[in-house]
N, C-alpha and C. Protein backbone atom coordinates (compact mmCIF):
# COMPACT_ATOMS: atom_id res chain seq x y z
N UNK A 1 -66.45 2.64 128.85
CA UNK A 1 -66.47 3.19 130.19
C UNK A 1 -65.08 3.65 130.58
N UNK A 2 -64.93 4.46 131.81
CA UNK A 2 -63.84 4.68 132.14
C UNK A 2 -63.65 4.72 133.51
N UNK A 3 -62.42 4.66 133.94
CA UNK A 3 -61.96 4.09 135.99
C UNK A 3 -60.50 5.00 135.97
N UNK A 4 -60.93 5.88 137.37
CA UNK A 4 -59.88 6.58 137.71
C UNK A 4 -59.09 5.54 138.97
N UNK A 5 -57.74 5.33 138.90
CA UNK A 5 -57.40 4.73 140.11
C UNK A 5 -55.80 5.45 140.51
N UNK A 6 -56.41 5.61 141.44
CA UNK A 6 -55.22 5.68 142.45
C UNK A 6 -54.45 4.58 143.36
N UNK A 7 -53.13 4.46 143.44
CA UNK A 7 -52.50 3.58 143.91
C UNK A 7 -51.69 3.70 144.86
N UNK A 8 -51.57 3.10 145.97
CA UNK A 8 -50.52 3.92 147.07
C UNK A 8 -50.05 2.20 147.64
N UNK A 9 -49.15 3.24 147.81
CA UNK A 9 -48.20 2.18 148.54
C UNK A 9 -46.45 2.42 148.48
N UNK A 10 -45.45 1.35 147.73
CA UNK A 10 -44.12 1.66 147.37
C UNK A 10 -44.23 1.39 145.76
N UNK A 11 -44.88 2.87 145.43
CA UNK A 11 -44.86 2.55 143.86
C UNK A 11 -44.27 4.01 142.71
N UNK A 12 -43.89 4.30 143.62
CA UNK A 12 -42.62 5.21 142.68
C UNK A 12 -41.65 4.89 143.05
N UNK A 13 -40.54 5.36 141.67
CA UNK A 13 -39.35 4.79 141.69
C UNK A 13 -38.66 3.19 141.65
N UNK A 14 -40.26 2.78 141.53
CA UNK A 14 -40.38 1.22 140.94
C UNK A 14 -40.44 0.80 139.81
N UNK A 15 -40.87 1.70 139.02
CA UNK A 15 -41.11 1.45 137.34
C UNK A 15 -42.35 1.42 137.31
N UNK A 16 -43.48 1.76 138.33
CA UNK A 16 -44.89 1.87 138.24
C UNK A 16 -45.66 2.91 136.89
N UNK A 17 -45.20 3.26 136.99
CA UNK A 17 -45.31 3.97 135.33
C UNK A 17 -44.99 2.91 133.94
N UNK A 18 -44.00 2.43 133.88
CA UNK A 18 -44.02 2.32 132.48
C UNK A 18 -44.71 0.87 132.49
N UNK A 19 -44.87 -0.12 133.97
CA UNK A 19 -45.37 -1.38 133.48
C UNK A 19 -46.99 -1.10 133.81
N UNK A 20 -47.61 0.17 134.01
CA UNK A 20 -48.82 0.46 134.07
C UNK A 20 -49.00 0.44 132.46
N UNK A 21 -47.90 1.37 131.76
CA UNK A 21 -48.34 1.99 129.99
C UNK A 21 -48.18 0.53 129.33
N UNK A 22 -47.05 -0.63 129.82
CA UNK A 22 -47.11 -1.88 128.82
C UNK A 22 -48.08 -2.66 128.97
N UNK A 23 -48.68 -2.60 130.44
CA UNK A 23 -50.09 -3.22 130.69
C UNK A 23 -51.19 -2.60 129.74
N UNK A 24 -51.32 -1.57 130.11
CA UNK A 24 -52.64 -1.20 129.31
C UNK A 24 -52.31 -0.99 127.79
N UNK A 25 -51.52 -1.16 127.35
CA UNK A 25 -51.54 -1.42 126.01
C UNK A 25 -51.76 -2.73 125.38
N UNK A 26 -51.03 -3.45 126.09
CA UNK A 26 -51.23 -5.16 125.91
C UNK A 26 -52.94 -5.35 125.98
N UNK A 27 -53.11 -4.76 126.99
CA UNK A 27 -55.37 -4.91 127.69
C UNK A 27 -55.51 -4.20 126.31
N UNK A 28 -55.18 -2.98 125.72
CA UNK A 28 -56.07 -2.60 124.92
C UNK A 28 -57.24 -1.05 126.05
N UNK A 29 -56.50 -0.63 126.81
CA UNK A 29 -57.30 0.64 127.29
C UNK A 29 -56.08 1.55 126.92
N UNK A 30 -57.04 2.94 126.64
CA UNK A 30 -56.53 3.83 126.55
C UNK A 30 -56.29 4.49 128.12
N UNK A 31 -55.61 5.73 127.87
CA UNK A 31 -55.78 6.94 128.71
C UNK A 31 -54.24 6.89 129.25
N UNK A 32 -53.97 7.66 130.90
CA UNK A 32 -52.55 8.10 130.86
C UNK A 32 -51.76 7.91 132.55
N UNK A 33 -51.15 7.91 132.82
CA UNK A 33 -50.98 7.71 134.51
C UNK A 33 -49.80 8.52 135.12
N UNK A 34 -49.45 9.28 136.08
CA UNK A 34 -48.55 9.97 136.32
C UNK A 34 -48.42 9.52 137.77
N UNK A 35 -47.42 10.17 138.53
CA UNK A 35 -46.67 10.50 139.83
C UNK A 35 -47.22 11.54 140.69
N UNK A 36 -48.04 11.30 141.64
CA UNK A 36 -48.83 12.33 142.92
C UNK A 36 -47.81 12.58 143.51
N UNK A 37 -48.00 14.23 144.13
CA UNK A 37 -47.08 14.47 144.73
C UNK A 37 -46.69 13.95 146.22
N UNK A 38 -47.94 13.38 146.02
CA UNK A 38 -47.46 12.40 147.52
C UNK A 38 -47.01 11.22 147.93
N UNK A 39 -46.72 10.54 146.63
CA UNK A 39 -46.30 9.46 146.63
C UNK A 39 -47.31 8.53 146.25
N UNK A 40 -48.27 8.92 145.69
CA UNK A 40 -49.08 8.10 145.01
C UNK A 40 -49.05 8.22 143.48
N UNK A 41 -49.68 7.06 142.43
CA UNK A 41 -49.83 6.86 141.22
C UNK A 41 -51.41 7.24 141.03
N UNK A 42 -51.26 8.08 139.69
CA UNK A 42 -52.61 8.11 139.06
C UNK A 42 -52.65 7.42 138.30
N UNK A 43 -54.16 7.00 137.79
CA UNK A 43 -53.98 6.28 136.17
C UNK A 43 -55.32 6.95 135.73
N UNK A 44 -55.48 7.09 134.88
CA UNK A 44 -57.23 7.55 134.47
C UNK A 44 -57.12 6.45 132.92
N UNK A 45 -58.27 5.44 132.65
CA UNK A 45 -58.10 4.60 131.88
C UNK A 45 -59.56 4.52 131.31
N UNK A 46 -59.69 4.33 129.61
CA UNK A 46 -61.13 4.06 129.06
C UNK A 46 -61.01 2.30 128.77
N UNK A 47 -62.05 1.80 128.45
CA UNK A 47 -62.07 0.46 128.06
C UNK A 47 -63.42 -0.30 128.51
N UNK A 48 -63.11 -1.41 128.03
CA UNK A 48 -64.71 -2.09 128.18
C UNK A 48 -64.56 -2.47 129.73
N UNK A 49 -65.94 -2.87 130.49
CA UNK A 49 -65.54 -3.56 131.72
C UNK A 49 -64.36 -4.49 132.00
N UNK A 50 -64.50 -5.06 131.10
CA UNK A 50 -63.68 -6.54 131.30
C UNK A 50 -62.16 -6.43 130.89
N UNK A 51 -62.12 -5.17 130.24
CA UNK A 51 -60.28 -4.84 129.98
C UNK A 51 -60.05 -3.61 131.49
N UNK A 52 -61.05 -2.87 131.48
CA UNK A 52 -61.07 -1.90 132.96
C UNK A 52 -60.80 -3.18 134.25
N UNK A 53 -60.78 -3.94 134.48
CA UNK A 53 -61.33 -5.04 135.38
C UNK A 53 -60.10 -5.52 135.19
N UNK A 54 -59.74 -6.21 134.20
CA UNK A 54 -58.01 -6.85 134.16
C UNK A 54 -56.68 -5.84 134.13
N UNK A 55 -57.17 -4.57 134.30
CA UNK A 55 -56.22 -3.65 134.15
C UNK A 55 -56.02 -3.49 135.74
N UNK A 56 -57.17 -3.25 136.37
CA UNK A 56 -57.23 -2.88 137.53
C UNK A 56 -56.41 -4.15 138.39
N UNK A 57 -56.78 -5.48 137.87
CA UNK A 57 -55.90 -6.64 138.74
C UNK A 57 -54.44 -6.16 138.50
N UNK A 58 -53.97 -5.93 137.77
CA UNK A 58 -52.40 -5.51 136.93
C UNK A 58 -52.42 -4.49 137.78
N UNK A 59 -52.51 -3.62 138.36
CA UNK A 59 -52.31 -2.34 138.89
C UNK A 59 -52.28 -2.57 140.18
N UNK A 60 -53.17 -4.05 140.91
CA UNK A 60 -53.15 -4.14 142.28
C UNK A 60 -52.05 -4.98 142.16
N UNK A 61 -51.64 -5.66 141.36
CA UNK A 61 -50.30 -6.82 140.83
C UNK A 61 -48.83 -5.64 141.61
N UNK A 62 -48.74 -4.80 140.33
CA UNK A 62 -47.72 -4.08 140.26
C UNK A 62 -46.41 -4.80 139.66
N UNK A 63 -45.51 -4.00 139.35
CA UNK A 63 -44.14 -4.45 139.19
C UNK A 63 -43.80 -5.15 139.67
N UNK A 64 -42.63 -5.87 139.90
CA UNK A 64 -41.86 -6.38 140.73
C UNK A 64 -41.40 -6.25 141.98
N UNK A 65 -41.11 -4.70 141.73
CA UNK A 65 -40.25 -3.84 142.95
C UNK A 65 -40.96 -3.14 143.89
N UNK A 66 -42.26 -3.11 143.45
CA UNK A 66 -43.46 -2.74 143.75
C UNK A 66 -44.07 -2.82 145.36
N UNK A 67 -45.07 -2.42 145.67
CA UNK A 67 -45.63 -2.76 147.23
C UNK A 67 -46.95 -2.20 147.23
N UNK A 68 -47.73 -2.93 146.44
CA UNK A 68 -49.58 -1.89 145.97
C UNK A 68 -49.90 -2.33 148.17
N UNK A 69 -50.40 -1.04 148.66
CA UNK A 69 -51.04 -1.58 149.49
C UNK A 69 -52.65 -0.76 149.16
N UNK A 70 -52.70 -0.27 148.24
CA UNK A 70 -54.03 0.30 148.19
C UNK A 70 -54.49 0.56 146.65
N UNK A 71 -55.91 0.41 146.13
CA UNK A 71 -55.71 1.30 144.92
C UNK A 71 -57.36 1.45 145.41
N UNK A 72 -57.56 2.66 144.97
CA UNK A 72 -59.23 3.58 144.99
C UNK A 72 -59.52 3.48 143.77
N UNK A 73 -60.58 3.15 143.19
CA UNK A 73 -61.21 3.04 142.03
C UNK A 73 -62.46 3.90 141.88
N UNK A 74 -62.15 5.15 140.82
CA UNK A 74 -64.02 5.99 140.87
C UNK A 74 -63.99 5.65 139.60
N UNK A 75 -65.51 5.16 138.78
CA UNK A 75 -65.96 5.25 137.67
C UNK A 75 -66.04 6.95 137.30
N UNK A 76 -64.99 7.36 135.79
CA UNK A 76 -65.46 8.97 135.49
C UNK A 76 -66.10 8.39 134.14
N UNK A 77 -65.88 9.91 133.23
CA UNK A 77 -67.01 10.10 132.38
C UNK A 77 -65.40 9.76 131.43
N UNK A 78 -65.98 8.94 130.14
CA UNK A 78 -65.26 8.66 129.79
C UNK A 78 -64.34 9.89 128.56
N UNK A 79 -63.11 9.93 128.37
CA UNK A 79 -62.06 10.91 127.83
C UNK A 79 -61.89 10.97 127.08
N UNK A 80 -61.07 11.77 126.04
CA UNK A 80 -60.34 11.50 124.98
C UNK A 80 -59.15 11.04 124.98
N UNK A 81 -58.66 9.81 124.51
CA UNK A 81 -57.48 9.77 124.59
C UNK A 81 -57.35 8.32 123.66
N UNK A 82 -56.31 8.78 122.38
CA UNK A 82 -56.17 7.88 121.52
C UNK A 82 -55.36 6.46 121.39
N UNK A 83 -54.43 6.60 122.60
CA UNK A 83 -53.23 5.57 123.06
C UNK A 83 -53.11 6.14 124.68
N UNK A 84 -52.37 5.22 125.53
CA UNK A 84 -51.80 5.37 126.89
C UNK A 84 -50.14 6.33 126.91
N UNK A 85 -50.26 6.81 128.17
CA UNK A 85 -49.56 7.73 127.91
C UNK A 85 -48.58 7.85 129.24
N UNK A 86 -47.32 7.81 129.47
CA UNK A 86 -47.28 8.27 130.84
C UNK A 86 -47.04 10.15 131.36
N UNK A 87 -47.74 10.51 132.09
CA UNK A 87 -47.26 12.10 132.24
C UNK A 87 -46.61 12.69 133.11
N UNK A 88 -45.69 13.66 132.71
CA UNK A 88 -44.65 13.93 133.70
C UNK A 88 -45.73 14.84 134.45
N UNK A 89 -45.58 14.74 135.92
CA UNK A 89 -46.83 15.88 137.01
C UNK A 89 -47.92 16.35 136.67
């Protein structure tokens, strides 16, 4: 399966990117996450429920420096994508 999430809050310029890519590699989901131009994080991620599900706690977690006050979760159709990735825009 696969889960698009968006994250808002104080999460750029936190390192929300790269401890999203060490998370989901550690879980074992694929797919890739970038920087909205509004100050939000994308992530688009494949994986079983139960790694989609612990990824998603990690993402409401955040970094350190972090401040998740939101994340939106839509089930999509699941992607191609062979490893996690972070993307510039």
């Amino acid at each position: 399966m696969a889960r698009r999430f968006v994250i808002s809050g104080r999460v750029q310029g936190v390192g929300f990117r790269a401890f999203a890519e060490r998370e989901a590699r550690q879980i074992g989901v694929t797919g890739w996450v970038r920087n909205l131009d509004d100050g939000r994080v994308e992530v688009q991620a494949n994986g079983s429920e139960t790694q989609l599900d612990q990824f998603e706690g990690m993402l409401r977690q955040g970094p350190r420096w972090s401040d998740v006050r939101g994340v939106e979760t839509l089930e999509i159709a699941v992607f191609a994508a062979a490893s996690f990735s972070v993307r510039r825009g």
